[in-house]
C-alpha atoms as a PDB file:
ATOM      1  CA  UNK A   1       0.000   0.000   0.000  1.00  0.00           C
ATOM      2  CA  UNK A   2       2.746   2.371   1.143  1.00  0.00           C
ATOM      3  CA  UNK A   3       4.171   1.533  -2.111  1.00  0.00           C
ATOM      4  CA  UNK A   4       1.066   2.104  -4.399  1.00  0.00           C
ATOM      5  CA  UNK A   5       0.772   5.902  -2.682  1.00  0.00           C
ATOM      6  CA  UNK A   6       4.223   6.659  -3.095  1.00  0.00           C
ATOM      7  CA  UNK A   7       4.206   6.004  -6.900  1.00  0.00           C
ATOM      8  CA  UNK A   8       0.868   8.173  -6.936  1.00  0.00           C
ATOM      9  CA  UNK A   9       2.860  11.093  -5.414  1.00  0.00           C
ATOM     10  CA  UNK A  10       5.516  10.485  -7.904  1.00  0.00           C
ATOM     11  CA  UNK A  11       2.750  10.498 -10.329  1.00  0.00           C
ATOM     12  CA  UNK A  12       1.324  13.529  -9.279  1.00  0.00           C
ATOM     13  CA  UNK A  13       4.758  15.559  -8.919  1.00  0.00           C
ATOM     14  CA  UNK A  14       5.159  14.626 -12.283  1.00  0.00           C
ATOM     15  CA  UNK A  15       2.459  15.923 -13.845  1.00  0.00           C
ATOM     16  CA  UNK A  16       2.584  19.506 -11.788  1.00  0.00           C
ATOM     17  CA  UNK A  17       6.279  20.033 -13.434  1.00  0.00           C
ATOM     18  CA  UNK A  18       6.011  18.329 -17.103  1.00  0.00           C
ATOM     19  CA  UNK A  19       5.696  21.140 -19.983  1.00  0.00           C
ATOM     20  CA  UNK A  20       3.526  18.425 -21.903  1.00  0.00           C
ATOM     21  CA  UNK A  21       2.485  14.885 -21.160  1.00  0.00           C
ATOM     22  CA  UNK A  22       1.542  12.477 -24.326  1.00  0.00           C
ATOM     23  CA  UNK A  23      -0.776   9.417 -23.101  1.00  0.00           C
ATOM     24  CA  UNK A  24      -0.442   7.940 -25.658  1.00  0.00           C
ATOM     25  CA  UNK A  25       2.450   6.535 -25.339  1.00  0.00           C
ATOM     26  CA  UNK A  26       3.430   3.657 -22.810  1.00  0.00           C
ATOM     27  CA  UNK A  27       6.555   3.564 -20.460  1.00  0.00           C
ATOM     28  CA  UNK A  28       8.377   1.741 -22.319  1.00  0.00           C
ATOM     29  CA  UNK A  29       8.302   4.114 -25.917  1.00  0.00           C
ATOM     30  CA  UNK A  30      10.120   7.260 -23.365  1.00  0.00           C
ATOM     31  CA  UNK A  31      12.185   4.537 -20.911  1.00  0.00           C
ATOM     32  CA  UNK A  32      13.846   3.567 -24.349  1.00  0.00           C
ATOM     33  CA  UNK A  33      14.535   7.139 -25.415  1.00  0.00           C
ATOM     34  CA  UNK A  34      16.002   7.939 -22.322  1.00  0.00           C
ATOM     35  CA  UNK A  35      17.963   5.080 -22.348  1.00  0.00           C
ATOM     36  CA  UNK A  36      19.262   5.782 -26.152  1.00  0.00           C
ATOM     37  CA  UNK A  37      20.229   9.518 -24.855  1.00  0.00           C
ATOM     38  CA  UNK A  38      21.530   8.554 -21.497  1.00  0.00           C
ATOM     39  CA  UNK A  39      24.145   6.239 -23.939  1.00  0.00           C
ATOM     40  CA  UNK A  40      25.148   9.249 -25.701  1.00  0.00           C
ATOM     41  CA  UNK A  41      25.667  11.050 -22.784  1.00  0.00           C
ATOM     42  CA  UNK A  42      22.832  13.340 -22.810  1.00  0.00           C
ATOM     43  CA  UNK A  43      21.758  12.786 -19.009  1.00  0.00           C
ATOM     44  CA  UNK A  44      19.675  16.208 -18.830  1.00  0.00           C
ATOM     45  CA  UNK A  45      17.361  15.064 -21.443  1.00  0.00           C
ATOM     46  CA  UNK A  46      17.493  11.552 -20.605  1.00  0.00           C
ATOM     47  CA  UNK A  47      15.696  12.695 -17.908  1.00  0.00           C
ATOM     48  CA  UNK A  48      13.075  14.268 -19.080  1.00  0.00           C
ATOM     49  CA  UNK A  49      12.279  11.363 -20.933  1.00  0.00           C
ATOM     50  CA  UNK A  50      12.388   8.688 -17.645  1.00  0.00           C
ATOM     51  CA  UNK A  51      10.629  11.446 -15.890  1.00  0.00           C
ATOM     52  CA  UNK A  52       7.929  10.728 -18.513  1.00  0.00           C
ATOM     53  CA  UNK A  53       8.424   6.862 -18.444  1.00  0.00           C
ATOM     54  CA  UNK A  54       7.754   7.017 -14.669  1.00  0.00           C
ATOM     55  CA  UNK A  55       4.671   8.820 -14.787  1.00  0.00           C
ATOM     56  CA  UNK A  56       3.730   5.802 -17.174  1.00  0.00           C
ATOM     57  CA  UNK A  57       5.099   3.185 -15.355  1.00  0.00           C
ATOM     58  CA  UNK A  58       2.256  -0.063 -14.878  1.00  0.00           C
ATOM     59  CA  UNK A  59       3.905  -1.357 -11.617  1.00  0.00           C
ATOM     60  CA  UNK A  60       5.847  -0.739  -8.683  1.00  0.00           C
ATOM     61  CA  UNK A  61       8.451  -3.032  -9.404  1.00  0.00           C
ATOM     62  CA  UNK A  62       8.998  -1.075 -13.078  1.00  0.00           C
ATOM     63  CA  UNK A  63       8.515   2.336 -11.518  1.00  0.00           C
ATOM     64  CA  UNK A  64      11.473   1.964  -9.015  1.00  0.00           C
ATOM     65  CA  UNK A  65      13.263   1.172 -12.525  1.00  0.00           C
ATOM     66  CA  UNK A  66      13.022   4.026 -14.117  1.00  0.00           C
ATOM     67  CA  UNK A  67      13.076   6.328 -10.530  1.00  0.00           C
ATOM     68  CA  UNK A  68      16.419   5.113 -10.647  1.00  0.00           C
ATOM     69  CA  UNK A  69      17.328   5.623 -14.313  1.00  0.00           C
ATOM     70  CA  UNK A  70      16.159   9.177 -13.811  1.00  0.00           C
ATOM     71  CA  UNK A  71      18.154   9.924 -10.145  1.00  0.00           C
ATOM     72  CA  UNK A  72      21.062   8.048 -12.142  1.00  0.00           C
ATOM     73  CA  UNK A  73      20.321  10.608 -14.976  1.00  0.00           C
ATOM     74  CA  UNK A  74      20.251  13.805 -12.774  1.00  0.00           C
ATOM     75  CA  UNK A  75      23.422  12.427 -10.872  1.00  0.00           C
ATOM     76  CA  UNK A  76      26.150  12.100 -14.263  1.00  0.00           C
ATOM     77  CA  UNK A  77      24.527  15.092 -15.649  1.00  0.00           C
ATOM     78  CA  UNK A  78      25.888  16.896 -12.600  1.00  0.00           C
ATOM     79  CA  UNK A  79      22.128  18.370 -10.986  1.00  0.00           C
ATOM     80  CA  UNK A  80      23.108  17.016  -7.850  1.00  0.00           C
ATOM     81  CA  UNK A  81      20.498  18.716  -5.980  1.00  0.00           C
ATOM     82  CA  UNK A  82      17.857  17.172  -8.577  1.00  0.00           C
ATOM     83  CA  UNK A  83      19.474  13.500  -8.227  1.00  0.00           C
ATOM     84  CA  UNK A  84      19.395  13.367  -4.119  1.00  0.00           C
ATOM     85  CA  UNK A  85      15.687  13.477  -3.465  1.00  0.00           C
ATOM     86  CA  UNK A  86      14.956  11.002  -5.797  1.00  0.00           C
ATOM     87  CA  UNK A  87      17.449   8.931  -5.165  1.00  0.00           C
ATOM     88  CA  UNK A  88      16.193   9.188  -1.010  1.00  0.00           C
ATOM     89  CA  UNK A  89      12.777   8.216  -1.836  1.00  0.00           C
ATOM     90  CA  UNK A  90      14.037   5.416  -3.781  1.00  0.00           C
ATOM     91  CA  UNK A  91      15.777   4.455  -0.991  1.00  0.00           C
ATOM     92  CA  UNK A  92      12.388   4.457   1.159  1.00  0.00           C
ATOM     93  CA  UNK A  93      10.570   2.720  -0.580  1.00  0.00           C
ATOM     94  CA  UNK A  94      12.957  -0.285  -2.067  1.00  0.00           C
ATOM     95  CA  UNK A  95      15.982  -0.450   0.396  1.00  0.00           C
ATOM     96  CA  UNK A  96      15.860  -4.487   0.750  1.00  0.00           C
ATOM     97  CA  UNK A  97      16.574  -4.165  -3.114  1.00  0.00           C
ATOM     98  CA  UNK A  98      19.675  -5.336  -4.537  1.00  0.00           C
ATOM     99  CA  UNK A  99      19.532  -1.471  -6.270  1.00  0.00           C
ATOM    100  CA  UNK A 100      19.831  -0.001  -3.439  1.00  0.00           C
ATOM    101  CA  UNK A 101      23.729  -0.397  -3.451  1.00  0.00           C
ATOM    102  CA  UNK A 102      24.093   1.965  -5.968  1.00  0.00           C
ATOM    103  CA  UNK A 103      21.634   4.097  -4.894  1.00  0.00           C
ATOM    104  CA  UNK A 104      23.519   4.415  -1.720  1.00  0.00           C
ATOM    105  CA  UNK A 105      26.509   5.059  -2.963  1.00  0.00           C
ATOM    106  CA  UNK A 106      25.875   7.525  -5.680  1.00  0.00           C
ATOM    107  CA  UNK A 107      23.635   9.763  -3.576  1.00  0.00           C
ATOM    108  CA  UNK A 108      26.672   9.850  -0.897  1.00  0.00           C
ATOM    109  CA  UNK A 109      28.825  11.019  -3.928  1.00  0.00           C
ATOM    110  CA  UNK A 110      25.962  13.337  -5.117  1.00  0.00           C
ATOM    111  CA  UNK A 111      26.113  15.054  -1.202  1.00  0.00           C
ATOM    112  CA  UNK A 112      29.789  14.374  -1.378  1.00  0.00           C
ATOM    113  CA  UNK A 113      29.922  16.786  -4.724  1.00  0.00           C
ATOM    114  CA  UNK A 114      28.215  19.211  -3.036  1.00  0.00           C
ATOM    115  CA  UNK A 115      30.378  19.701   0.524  1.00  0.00           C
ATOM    116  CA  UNK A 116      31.236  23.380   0.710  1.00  0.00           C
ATOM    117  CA  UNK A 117      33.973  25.194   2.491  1.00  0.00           C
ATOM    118  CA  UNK A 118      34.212  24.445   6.232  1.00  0.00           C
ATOM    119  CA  UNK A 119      33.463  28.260   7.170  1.00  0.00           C
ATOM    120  CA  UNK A 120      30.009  27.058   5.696  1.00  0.00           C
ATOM    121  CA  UNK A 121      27.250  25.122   6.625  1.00  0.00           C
ATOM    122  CA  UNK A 122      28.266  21.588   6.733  1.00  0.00           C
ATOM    123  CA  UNK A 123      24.530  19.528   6.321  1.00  0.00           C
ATOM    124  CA  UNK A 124      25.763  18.364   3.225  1.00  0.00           C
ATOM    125  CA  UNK A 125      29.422  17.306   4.523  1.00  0.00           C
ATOM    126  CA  UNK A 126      27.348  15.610   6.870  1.00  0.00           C
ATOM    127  CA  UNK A 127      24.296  13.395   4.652  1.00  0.00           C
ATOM    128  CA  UNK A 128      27.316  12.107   2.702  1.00  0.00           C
ATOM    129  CA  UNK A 129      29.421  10.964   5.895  1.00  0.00           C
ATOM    130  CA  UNK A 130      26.250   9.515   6.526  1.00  0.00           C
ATOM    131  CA  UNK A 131      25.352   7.423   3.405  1.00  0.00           C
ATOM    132  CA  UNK A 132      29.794   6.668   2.458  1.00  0.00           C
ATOM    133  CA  UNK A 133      29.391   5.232   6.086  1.00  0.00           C
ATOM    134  CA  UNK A 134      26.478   3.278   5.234  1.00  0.00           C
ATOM    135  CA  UNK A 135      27.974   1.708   1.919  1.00  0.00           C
ATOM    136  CA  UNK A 136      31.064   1.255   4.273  1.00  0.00           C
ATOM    137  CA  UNK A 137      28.803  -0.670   6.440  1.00  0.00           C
ATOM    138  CA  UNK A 138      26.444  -2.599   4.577  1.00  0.00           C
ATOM    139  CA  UNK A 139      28.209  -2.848   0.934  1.00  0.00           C
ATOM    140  CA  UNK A 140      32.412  -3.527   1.545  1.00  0.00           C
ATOM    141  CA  UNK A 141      32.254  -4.696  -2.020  1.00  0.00           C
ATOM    142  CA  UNK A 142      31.737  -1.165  -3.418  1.00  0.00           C
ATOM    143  CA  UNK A 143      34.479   0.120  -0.794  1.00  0.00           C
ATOM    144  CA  UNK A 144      37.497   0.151  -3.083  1.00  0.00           C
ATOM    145  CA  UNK A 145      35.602   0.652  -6.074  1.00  0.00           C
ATOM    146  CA  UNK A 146      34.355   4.763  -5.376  1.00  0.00           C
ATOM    147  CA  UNK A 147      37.228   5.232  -3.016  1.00  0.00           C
ATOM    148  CA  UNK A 148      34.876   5.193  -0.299  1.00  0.00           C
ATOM    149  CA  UNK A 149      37.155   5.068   2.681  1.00  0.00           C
ATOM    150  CA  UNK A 150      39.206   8.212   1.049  1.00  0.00           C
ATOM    151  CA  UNK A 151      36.290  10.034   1.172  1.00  0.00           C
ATOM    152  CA  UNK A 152      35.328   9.648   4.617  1.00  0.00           C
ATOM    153  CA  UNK A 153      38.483  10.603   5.937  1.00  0.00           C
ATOM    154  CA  UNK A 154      38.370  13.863   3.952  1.00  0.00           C
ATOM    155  CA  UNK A 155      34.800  14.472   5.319  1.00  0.00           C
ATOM    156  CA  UNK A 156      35.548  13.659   8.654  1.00  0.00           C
ATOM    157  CA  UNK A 157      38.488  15.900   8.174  1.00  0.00           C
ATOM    158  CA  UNK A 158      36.064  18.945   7.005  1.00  0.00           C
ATOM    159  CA  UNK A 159      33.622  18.262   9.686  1.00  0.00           C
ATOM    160  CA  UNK A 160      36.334  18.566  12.553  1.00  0.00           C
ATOM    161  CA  UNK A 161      37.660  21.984  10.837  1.00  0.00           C
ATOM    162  CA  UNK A 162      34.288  23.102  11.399  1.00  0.00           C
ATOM    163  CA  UNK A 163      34.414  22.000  14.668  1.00  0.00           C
ATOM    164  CA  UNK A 164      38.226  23.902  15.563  1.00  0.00           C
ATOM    165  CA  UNK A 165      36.748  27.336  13.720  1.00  0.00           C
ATOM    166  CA  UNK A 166      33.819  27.770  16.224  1.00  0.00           C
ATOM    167  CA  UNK A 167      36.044  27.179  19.130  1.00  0.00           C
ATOM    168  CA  UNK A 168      38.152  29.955  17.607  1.00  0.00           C
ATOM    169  CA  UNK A 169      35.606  32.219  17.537  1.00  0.00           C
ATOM    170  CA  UNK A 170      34.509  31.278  21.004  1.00  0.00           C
ATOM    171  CA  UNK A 171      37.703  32.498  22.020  1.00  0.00           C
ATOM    172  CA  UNK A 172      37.802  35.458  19.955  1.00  0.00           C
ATOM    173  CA  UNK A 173      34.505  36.353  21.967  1.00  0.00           C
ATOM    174  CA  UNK A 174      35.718  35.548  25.065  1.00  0.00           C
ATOM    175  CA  UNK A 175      33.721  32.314  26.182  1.00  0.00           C
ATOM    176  CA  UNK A 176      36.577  29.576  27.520  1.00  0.00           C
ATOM    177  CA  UNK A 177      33.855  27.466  28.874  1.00  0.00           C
ATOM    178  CA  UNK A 178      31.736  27.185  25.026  1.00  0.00           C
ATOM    179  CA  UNK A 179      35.317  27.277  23.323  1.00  0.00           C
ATOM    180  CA  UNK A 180      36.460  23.960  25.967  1.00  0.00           C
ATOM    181  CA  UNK A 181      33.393  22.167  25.160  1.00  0.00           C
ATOM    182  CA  UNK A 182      33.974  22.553  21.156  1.00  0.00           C
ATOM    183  CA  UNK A 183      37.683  20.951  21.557  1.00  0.00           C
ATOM    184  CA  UNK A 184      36.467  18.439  23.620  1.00  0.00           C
ATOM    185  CA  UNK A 185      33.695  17.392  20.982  1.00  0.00           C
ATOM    186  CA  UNK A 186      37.003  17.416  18.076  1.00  0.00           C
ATOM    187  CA  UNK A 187      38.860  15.174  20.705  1.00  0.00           C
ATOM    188  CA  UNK A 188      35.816  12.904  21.193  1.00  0.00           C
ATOM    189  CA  UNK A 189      34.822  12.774  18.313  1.00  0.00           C
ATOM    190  CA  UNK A 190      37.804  12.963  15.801  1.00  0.00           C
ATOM    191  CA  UNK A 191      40.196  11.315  17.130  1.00  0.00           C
ATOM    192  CA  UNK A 192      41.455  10.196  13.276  1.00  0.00           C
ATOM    193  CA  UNK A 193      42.023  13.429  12.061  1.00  0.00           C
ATOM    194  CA  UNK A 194      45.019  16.065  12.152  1.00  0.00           C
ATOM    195  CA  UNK A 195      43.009  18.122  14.414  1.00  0.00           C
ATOM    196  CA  UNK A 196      43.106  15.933  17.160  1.00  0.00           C
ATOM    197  CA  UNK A 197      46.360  16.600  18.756  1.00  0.00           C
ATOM    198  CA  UNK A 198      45.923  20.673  18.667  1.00  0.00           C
ATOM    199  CA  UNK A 199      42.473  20.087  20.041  1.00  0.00           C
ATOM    200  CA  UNK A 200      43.715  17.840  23.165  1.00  0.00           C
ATOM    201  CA  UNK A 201      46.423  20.553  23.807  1.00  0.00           C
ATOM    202  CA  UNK A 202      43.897  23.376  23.639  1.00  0.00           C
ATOM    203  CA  UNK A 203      42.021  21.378  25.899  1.00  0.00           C
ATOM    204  CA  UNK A 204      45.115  20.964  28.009  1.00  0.00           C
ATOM    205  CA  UNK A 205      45.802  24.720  28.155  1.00  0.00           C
ATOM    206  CA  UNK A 206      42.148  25.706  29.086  1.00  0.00           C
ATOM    207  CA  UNK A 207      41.836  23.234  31.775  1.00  0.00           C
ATOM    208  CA  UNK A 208      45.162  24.543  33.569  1.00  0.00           C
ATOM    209  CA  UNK A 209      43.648  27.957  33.651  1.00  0.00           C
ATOM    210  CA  UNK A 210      41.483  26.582  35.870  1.00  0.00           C
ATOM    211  CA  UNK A 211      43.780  24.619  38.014  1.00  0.00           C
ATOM    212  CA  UNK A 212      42.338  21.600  36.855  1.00  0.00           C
ATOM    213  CA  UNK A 213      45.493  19.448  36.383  1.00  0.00           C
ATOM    214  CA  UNK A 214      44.420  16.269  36.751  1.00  0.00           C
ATOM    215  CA  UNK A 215      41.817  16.413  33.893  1.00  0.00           C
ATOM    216  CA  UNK A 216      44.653  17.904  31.737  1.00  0.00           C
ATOM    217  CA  UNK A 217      46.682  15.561  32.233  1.00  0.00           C
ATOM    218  CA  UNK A 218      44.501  12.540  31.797  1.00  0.00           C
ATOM    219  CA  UNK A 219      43.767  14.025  28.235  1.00  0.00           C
ATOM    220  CA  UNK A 220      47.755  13.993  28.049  1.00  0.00           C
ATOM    221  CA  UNK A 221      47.733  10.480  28.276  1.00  0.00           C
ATOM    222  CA  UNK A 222      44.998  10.124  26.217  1.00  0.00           C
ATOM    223  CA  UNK A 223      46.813  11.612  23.490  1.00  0.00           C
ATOM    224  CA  UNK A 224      50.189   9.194  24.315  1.00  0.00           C
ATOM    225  CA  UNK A 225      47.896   6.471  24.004  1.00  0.00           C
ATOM    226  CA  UNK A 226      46.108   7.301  20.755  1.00  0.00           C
ATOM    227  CA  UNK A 227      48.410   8.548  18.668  1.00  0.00           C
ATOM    228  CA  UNK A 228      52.446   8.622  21.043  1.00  0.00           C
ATOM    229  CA  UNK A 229      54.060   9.982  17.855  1.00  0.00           C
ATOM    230  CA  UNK A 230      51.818  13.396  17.385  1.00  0.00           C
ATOM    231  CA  UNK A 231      53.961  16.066  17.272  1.00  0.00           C
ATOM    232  CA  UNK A 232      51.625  17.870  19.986  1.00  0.00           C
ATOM    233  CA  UNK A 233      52.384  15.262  22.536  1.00  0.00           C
ATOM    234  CA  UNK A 234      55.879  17.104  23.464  1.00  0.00           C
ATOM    235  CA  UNK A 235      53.916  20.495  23.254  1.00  0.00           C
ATOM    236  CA  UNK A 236      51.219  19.103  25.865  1.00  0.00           C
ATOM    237  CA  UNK A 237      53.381  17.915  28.447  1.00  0.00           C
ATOM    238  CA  UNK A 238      55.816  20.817  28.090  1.00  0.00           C
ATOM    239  CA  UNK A 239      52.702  23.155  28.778  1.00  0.00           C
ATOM    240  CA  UNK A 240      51.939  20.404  31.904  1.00  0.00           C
ATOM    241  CA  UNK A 241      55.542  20.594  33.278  1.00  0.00           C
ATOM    242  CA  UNK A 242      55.535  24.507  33.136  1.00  0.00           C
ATOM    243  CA  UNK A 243      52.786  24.760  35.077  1.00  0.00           C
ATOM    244  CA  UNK A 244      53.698  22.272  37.599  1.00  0.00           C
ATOM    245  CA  UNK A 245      56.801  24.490  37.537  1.00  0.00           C
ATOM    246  CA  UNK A 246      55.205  27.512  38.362  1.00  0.00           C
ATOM    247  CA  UNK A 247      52.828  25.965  41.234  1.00  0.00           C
ATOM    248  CA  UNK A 248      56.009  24.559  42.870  1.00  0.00           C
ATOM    249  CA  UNK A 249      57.758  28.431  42.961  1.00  0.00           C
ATOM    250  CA  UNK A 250      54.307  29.951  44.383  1.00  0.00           C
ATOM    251  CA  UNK A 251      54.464  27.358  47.049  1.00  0.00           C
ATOM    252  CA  UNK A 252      58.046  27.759  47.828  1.00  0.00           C
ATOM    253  CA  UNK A 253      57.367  31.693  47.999  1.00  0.00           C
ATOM    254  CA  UNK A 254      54.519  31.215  50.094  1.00  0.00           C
ATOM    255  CA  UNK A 255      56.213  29.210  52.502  1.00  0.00           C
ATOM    256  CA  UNK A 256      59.347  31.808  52.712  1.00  0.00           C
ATOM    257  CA  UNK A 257      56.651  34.299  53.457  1.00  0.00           C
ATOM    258  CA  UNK A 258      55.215  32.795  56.073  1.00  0.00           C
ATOM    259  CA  UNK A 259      58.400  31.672  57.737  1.00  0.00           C
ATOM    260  CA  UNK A 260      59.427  35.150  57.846  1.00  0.00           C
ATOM    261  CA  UNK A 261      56.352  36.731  59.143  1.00  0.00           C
ATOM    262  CA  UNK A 262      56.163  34.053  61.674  1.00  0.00           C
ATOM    263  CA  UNK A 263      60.021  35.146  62.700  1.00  0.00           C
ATOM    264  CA  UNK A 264      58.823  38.674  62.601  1.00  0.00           C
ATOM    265  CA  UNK A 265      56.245  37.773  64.513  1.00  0.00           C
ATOM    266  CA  UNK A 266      58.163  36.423  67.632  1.00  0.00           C
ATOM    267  CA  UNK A 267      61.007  39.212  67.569  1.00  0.00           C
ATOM    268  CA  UNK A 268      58.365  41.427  67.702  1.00  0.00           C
ATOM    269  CA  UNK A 269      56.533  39.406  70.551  1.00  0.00           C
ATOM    270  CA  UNK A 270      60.124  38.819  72.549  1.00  0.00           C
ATOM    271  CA  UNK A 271      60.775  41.656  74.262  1.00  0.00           C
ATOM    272  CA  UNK A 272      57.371  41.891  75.818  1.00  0.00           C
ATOM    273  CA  UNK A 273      57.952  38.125  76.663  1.00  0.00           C
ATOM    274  CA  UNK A 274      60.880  38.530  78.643  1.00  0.00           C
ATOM    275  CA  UNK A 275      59.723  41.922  80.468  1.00  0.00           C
ATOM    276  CA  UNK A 276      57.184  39.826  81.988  1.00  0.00           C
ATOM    277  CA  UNK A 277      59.824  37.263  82.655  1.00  0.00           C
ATOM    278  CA  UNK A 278      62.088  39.765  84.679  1.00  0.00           C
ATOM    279  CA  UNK A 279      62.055  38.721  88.629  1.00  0.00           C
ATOM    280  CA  UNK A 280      60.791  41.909  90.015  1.00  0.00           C
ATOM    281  CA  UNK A 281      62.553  43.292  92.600  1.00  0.00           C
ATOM    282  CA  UNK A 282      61.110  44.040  95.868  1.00  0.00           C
ATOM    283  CA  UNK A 283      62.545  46.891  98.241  1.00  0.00           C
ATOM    284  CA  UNK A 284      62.902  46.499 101.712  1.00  0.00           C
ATOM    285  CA  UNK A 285      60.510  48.859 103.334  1.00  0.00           C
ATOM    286  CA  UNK A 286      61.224  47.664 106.916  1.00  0.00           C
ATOM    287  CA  UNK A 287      64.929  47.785 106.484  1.00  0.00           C
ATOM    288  CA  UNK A 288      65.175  51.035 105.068  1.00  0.00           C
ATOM    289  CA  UNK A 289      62.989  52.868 107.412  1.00  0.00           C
ATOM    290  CA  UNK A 290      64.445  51.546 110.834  1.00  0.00           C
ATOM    291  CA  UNK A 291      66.443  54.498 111.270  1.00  0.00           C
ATOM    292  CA  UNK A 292      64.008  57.108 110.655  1.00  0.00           C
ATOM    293  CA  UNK A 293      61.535  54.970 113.028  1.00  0.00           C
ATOM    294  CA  UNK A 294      64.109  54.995 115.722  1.00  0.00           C
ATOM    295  CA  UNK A 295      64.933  58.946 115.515  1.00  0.00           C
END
């Protein structure tokens, strides 16, 4: 049922966007003109003439067919934004097929073709991590063939440049505690790409700034552990060491200065001590007035 409404819509979008349907002909008549164009390399009006076929199209089983002939169409004539939502659809409706493989795969490419800089929005970086991860997945056969694995390195890649730009800005605006959380996602998260070491010691640096060693260095040793060679491994514990440095000379310094107002302290408090201490001495009244007391 789901199947007989969706090729109704199909139907229906059809007709709304054709300049002129003929009724006359059957599916087959415009599926093989397609076909003859598509192998001449005319994909844009191959289309046109599956979009026809589909609106034709007798079955469900022949309709998905032809959907895909046209999203294959859109897709090598370069109107990737045409070829993705019909290739989706297709992917609703008939994803036990065996079809679907290329399906998947070419609307990851068709997102893929369409990634933009990383100081832009990055939806479409992400739909074609999504589907590449999927073929990964589900199709390891296709892997080598589209250079699948390439790919998702150099999205991931994009998607944790993204990530690194808004923690610049956070600190640009002055906002440690946002800018922390967005190198923490990179280190999380992207652990595989050349961002990871500079995230881990950004991480490191904002968490000493707080005095919070023993997270920073726990993400030191994360680092060690993941990747021992990273040339930000050296960077991270010499920014660990320098700090331990520095706590070690405040504490020395404080405990100078209170050694030496605690001397100051009791030289101060000494002389009072020992005029208290002093044996007082005590005249003799009695002695000193006999003489007077016998004139």
């Amino acid at each position: 049922m789901a199947r007989v409404l969706y090729i109704i819509l199909i139907i229906a979008a059809l007709y709304g966007c054709a300049k002129e349907v003929e009724l006359d002909k059957p599916a087959t008549y415009y599926e093989e003109m397609g076909d003859a164009l598509a192998s001449e390399g005319k994909y844009a009006k191959a289309a046109e003439r599956y979009e026809q076929a589909l609106v034709r199209a007798e079955s469900p089983e022949y309709a998905a067919t032809i959907q895909l002939a046209l999203a294959d169409s859109y897709f090598l004539a370069g109107k990737y934004i045409d070829a993705i939502p019909v290739y989706e659809v297709y992917l609703e409706v008939y994803q036990g097929w065996e079809s679907a493989k290329l399906a998947t795969v070419r609307v990851g490419l068709a997102y893929f073709n369409l990634v933009r800089y990383a100081s832009q929005d990055q939806t479409n970086t992400e739909r074609a991590l999504f589907y590449l991860e999927e073929v990964k997945n589900k199709y390891p056969d296709l892997v080598e063939e589209y250079d699948v694995d390439l790919r998702i390195y150099l999205l991931r890649e994009r998607l944790a440049k993204k990530e690194m730009q808004i923690a610049f800005y956070y600190a640009r605006i002055l906002q440690p505690e946002s800018e922390l959380l967005r190198y923490k996602y990179v280190v999380s998260h992207y652990s595989d790409t050349k961002y990871y070491g500079k995230a881990v010691y950004k991480v490191v640096k904002l968490l000493l700034k707080k005095d919070e060693l023993n997270e920073a260095e726990y993400y030191l040793l994360k680092l060690i552990s993941d990747d021992k060679e990273n040339k930000y491994v050296a960077k991270t514990q010499k920014l660990i060491d320098k700090y331990k440095e520095k706590k070690e000379k405040e504490r020395l310094k404080a405990l100078k200065e209170g050694k030496t107002e605690k001397a100051d302290e009791n030289t101060a408090a000494k002389p009072a001590e020992e005029k208290q201490e002093q044996p007082v001495q005590i005249e003799d009244n009695n002695t000193q007035a006999a003489p007077e007391e016998m004139n």
